[in-house]
Protein backbone atom coordinates (compact mmCIF):
# COMPACT_ATOMS: atom_id res chain seq x y z
CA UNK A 1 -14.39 2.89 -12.31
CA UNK A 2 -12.75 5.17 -9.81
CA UNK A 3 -9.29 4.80 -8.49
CA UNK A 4 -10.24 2.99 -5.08
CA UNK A 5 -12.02 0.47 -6.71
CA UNK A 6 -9.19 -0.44 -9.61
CA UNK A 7 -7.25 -1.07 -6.23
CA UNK A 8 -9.89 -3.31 -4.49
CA UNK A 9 -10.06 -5.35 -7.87
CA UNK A 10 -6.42 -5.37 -7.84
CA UNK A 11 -5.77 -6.69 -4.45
CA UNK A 12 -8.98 -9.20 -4.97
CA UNK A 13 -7.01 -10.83 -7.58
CA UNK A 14 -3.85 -10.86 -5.65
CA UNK A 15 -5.58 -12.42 -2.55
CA UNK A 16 -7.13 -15.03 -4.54
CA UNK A 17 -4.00 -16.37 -6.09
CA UNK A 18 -1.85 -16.05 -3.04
CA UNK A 19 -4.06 -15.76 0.17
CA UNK A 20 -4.58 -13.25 2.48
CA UNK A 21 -1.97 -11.37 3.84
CA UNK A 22 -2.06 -10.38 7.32
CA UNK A 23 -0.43 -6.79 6.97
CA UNK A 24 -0.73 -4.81 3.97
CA UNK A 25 2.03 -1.64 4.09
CA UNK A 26 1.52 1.39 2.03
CA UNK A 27 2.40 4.88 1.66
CA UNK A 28 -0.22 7.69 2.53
CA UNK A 29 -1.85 7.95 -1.26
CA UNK A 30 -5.25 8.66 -1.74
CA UNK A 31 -6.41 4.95 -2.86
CA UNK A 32 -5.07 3.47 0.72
CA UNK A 33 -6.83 6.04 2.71
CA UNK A 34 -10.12 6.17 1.20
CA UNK A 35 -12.35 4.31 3.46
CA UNK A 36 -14.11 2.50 0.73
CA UNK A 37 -10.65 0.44 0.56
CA UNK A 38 -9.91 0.39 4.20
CA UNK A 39 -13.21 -0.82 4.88
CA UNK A 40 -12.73 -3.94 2.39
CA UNK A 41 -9.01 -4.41 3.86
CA UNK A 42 -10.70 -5.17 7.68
CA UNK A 43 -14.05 -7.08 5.82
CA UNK A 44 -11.10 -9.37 4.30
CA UNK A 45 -9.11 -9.90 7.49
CA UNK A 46 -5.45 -8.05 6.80
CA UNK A 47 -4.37 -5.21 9.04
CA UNK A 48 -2.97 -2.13 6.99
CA UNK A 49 0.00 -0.02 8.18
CA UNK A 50 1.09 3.01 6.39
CA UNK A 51 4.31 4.35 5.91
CA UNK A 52 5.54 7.54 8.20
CA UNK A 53 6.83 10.32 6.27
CA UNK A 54 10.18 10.93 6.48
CA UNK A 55 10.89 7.39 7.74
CA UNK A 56 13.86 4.90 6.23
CA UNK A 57 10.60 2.93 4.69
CA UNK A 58 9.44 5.74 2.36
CA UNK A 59 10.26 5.46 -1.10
CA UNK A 60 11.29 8.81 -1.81
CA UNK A 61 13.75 9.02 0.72
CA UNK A 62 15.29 5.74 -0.32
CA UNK A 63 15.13 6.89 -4.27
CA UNK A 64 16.65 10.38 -4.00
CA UNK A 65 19.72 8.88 -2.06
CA UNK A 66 20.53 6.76 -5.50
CA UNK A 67 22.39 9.55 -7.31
CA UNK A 68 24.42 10.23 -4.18
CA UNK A 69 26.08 7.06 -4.00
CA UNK A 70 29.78 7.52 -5.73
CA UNK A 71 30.97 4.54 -7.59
């Protein structure tokens, strides 16, 4: 089973047990741009927004300020 699909399964089970969301925000990976797993986002009803690199939202930016934080 490839990567996009371990995803779709994934977010099946997620959408079963709490609903349908009606924005799903990711970063840029591979698995959230394939189209396989945008198409099934829109079949489903959600939206999907993707993080901007170099934005306050991206998780790299917020991880590599937690060493400079004195204490």
């Amino acid at each position: 089973m490839g990567r996009e699909q371990s995803l779709i399964d994934a977010l099946s089970d997620l959408f079963i047990l709490r609903g349908v969301p009606a924005l799903i925000r990711s970063d840029n990976g591979p698995e959230f741009l394939a189209q396989a797993v945008r198409d099934w986002i829109a079949a489903v009803g959600a939206k999907t927004a993707c993080v901007e690199p170099r934005s306050p939202w991206e998780p790299g930016n917020c991880e590599s300020s937690n060493g400079q934080v004195s204490r």
